[in-house]
C-alpha atoms as a PDB file:
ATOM      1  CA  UNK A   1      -5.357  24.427  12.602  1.00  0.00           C
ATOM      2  CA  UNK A   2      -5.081  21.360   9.925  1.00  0.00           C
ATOM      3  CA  UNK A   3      -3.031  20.951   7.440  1.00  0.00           C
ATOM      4  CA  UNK A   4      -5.628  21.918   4.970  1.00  0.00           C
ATOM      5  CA  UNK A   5      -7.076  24.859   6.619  1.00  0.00           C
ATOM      6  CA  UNK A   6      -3.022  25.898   6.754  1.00  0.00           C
ATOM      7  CA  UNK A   7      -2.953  25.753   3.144  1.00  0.00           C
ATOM      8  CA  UNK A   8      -6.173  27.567   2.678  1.00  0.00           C
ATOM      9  CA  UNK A   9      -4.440  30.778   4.608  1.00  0.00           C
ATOM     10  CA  UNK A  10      -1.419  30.634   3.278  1.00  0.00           C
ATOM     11  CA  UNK A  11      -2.948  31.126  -0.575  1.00  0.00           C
ATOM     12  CA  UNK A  12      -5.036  33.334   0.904  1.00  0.00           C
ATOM     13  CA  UNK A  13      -1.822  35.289   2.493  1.00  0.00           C
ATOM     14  CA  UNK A  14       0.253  34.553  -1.119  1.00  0.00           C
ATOM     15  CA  UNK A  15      -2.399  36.226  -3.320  1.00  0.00           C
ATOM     16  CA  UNK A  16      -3.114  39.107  -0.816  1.00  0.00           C
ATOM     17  CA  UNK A  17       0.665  39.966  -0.889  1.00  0.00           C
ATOM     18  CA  UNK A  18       0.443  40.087  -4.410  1.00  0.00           C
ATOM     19  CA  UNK A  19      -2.865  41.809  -4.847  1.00  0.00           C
ATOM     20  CA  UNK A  20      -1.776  44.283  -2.430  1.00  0.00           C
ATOM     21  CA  UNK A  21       1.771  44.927  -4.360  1.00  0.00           C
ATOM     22  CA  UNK A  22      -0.149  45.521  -7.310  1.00  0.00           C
ATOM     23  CA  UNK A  23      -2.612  47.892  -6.352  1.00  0.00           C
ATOM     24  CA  UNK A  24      -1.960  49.125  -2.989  1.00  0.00           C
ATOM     25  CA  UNK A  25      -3.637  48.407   0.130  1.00  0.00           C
ATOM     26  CA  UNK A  26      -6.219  51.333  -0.578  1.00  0.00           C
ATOM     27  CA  UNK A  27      -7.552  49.776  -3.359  1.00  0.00           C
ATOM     28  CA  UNK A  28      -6.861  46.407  -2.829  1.00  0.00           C
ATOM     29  CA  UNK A  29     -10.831  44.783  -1.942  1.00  0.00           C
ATOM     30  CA  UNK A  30     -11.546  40.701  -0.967  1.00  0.00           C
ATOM     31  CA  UNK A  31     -13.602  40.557  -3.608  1.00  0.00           C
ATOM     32  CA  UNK A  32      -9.824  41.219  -5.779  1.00  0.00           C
ATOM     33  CA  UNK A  33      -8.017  38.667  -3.006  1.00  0.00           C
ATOM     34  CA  UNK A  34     -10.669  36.175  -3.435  1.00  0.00           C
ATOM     35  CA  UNK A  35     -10.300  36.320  -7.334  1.00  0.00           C
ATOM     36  CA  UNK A  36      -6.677  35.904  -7.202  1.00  0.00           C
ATOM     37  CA  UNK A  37      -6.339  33.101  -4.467  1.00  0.00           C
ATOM     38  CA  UNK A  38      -9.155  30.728  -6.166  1.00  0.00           C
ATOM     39  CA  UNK A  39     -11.425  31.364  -3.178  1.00  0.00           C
ATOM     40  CA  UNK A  40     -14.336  32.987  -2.010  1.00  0.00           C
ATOM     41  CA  UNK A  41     -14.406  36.346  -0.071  1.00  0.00           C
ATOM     42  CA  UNK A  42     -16.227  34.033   2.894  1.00  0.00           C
ATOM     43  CA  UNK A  43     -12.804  31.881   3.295  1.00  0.00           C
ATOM     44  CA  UNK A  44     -11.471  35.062   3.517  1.00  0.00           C
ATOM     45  CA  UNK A  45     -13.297  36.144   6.366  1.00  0.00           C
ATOM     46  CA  UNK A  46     -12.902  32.559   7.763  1.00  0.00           C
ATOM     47  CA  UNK A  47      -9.399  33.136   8.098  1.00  0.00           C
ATOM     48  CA  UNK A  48      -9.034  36.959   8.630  1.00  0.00           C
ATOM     49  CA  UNK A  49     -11.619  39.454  10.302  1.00  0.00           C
ATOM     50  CA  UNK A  50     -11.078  42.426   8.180  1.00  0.00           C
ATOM     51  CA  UNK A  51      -8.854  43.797   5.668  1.00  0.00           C
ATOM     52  CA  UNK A  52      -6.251  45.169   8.222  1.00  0.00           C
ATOM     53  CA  UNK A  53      -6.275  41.723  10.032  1.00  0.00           C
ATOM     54  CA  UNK A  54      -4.797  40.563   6.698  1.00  0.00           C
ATOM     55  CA  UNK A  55      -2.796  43.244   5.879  1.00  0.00           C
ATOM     56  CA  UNK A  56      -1.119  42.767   9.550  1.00  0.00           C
ATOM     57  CA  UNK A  57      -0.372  39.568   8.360  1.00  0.00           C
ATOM     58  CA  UNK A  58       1.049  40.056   5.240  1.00  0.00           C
ATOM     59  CA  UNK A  59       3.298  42.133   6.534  1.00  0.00           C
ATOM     60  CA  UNK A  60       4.172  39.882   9.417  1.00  0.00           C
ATOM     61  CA  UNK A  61       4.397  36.436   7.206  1.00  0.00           C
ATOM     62  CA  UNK A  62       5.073  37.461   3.751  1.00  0.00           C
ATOM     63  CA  UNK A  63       7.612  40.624   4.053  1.00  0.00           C
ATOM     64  CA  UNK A  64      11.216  40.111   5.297  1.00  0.00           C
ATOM     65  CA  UNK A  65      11.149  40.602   9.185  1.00  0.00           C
ATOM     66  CA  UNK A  66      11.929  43.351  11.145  1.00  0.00           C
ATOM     67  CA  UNK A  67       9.551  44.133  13.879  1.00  0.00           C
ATOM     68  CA  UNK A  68      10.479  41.197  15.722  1.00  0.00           C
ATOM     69  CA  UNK A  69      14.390  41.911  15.121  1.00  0.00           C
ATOM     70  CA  UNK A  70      13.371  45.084  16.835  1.00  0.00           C
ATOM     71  CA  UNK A  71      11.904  43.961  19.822  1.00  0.00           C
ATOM     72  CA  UNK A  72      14.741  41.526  20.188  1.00  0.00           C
ATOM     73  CA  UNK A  73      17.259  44.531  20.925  1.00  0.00           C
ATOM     74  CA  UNK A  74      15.776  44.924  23.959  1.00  0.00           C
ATOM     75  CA  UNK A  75      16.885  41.607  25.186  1.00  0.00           C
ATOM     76  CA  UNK A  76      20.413  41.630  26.635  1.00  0.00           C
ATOM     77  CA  UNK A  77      22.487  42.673  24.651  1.00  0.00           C
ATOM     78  CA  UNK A  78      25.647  40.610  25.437  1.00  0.00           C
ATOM     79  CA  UNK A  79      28.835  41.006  24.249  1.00  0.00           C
ATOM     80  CA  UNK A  80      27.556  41.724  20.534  1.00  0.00           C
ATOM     81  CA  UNK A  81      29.008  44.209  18.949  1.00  0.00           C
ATOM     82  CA  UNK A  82      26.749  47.353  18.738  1.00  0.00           C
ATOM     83  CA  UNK A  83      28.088  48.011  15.180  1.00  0.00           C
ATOM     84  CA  UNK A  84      26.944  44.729  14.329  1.00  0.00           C
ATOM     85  CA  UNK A  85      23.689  44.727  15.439  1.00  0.00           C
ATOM     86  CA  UNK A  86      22.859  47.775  14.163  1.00  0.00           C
ATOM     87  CA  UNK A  87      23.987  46.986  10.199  1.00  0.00           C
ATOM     88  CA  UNK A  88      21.280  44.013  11.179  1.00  0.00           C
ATOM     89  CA  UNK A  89      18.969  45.936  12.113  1.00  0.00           C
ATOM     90  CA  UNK A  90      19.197  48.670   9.255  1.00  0.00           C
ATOM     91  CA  UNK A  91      19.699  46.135   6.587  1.00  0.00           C
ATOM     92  CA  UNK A  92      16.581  44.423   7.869  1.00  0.00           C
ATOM     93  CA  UNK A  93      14.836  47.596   7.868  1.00  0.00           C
ATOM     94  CA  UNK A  94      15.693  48.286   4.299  1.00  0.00           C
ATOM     95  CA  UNK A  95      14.458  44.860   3.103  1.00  0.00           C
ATOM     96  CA  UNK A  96      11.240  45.844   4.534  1.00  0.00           C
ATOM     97  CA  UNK A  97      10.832  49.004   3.672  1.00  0.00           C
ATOM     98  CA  UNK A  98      11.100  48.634   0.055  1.00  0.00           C
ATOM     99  CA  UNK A  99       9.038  45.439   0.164  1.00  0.00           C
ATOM    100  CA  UNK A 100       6.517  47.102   1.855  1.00  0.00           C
ATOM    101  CA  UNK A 101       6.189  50.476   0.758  1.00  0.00           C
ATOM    102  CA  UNK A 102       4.272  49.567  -2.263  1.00  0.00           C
ATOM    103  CA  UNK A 103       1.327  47.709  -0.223  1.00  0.00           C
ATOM    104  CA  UNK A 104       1.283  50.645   2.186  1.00  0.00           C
ATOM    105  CA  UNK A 105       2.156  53.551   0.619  1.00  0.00           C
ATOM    106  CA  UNK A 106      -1.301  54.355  -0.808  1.00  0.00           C
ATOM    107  CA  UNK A 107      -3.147  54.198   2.685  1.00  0.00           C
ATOM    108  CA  UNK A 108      -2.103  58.148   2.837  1.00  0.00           C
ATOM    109  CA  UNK A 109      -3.929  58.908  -0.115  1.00  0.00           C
ATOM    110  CA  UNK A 110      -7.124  57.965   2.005  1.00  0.00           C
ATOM    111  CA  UNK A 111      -7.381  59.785   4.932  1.00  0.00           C
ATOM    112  CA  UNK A 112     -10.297  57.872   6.935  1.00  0.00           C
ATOM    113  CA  UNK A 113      -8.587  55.046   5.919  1.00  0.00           C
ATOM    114  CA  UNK A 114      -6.171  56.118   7.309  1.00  0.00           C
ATOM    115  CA  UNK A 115      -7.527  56.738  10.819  1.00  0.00           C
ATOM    116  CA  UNK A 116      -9.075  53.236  10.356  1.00  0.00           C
ATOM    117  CA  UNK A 117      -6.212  51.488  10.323  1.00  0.00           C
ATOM    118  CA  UNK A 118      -4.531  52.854  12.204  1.00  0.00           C
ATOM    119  CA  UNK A 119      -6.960  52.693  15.090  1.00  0.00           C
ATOM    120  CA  UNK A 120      -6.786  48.782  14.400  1.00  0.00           C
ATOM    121  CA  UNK A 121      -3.292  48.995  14.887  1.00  0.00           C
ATOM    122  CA  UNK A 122      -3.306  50.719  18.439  1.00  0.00           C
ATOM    123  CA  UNK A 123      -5.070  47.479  20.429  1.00  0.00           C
ATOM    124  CA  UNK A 124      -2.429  45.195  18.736  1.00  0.00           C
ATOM    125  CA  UNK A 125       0.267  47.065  20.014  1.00  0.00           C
ATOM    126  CA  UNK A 126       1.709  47.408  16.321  1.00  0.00           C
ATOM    127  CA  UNK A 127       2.656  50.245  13.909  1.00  0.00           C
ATOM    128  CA  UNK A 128       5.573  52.183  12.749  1.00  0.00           C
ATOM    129  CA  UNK A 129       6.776  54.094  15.916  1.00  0.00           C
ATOM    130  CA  UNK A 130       7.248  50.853  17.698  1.00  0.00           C
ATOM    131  CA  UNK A 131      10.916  49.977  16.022  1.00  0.00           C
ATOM    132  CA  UNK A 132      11.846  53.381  16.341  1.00  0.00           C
ATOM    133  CA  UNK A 133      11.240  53.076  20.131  1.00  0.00           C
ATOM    134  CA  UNK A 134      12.554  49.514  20.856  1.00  0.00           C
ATOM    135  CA  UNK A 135      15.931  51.105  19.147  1.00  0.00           C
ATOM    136  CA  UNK A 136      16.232  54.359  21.253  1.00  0.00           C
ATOM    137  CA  UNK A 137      15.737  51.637  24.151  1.00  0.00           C
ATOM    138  CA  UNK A 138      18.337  49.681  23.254  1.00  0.00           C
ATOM    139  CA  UNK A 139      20.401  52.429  22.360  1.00  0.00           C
ATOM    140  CA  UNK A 140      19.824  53.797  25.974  1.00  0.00           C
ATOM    141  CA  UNK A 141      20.900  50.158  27.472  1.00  0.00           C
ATOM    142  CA  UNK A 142      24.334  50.368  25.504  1.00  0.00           C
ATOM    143  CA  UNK A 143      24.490  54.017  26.704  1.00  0.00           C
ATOM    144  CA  UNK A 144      24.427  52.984  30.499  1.00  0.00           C
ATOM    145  CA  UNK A 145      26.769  49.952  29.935  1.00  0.00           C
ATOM    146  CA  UNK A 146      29.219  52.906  28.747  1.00  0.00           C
ATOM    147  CA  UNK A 147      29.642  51.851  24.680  1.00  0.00           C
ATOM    148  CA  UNK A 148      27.246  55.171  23.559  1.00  0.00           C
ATOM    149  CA  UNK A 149      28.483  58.460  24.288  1.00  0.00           C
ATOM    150  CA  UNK A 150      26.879  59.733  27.416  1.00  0.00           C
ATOM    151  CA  UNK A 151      25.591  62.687  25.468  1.00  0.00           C
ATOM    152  CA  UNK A 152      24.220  61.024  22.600  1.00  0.00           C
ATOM    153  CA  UNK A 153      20.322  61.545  21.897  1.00  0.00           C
ATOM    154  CA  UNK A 154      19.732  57.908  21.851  1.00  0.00           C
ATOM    155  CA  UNK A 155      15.707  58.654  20.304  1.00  0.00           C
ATOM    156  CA  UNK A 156      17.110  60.779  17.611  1.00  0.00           C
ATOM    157  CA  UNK A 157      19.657  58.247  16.864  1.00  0.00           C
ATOM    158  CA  UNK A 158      17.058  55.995  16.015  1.00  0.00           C
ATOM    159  CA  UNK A 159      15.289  58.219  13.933  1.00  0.00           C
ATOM    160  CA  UNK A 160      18.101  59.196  12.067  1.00  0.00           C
ATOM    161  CA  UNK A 161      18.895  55.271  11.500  1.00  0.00           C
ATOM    162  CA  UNK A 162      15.388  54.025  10.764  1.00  0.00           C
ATOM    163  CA  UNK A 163      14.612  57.362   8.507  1.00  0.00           C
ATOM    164  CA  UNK A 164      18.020  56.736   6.532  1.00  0.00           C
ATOM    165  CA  UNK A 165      16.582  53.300   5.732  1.00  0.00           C
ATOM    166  CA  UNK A 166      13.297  54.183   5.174  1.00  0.00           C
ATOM    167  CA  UNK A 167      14.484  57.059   2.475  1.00  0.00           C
ATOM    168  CA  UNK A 168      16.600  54.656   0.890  1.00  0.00           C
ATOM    169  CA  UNK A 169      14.009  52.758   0.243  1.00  0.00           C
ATOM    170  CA  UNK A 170      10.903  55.562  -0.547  1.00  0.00           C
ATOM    171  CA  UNK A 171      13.276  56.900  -3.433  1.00  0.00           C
ATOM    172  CA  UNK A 172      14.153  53.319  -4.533  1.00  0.00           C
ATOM    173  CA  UNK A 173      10.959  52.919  -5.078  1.00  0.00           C
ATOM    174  CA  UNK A 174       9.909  56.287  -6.598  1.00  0.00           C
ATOM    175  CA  UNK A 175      12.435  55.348  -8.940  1.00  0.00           C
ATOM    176  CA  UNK A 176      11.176  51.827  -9.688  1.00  0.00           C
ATOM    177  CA  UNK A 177      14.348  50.112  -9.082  1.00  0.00           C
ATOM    178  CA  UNK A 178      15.318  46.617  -7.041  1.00  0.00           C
ATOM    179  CA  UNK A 179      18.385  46.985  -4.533  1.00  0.00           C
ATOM    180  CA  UNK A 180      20.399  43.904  -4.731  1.00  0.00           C
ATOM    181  CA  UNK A 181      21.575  42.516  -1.751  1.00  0.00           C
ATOM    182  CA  UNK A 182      24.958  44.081  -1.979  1.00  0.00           C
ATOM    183  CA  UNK A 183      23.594  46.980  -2.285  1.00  0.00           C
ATOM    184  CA  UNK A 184      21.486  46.872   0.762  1.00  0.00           C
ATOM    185  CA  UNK A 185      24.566  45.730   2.522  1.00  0.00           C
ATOM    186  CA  UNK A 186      26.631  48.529   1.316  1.00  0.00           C
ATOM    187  CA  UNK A 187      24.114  51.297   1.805  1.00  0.00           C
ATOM    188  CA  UNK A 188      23.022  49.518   5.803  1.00  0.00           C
ATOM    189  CA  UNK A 189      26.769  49.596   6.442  1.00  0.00           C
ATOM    190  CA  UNK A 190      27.465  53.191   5.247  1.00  0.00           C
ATOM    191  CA  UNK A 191      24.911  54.307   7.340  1.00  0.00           C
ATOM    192  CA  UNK A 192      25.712  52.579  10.538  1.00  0.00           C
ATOM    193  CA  UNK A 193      28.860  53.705  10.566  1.00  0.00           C
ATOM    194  CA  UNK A 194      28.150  57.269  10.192  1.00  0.00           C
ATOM    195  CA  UNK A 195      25.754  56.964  12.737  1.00  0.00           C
ATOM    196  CA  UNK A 196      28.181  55.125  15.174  1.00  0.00           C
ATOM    197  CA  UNK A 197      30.212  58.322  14.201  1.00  0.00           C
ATOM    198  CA  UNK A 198      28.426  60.925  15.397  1.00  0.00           C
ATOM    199  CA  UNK A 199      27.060  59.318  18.769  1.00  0.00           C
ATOM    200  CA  UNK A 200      30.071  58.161  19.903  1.00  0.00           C
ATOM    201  CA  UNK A 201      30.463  54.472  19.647  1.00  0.00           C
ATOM    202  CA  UNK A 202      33.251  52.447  19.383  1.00  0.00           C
ATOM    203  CA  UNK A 203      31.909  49.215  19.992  1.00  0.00           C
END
């Protein structure tokens, strides 16, 4: 890709992250990204193949990370303490979440839309049970290596940790209010630790 056609997706990716925050992906059109970015709903489609394509994106290159983070759990571990990566993890997930919820929160008012996306979502391996399951793995891994209780529910765990974050975030939201940093920290760190609590982890 050249340096110009670099800078053509990039606006495009800028002004569909702000499009998107402003009206929701539901009613977000290209006609409304194309206004917004200078070009024309065609550069759009030069770039991007459809709506979700760029929605995938936005989330991937203009929303802090966190799927990737994810995945990484499943590498070895190490000697890393499991405390630590899990207030990573969770404050990651936070930082998403509330970044995020406004550009996908109205796809659930839509319910073919819905289905749409996420049938786009299922050949690109993506969505929102994939963190969820790349932590219950790696909670399984630190199980066996004897720093999780044996009788821990490592896939519940997960839920609990992810949904914690992700309710932190819906009613931040609903409430139309920015977390601060410390805040995140704070809240990612309470939560962890209770968590650690009641599945038996020392590490």
């Amino acid at each position: 890709m050249s340096r110009s056609q670099s800078d053509t997706r990039a606006r495009l990716l800028d002004a569909a992250a702000h499009v998107m925050r402003t009206m929701g992906f539901a009613r977000t059109t290209t006609k409304e990204i194309a206004r917004a970015s200078g070009y024309s709903e065609a550069m759009i489609y030069k770039h991007f193949p459809d709506k979700t394509a760029l929605f995938l994106a936005v989330l991937r290159e203009r929303l802090p990370s966190f799927g990737p983070l994810a995945r990484e759990l499943t590498d070895d571990p190490g000697e890393r303490p499991v405390r630590d990566r899990l207030f990573t993890l969770a404050r990651a997930a936070i930082a998403f979440y509330v970044e995020s919820f406004p550009v996908s929160a109205s796809i659930f008012a839509e319910p073919q839309l819905l289905a749409a996306h996420r049938g786009a979502l299922a050949p690109l391996n993506a969505g929102p049970r994939h963190p969820v399951m790349a932590l219950a793995e790696y909670l399984r891994a630190e199980q066996r290596r004897g720093r999780i209780s044996a009788e821990a529910d490592c896939a519940a765990a997960a839920a609990l940790l992810l949904g914690a974050c992700f309710q932190y975030a819906f009613l931040t939201c609903f409430e139309q209010r920015q977390p601060d940093a410390g805040q995140i920290d704070d809240y990612a760190s309470s939560v962890t630790s209770t968590l650690l609590t009641g599945i038996g982890a020392g590490a």
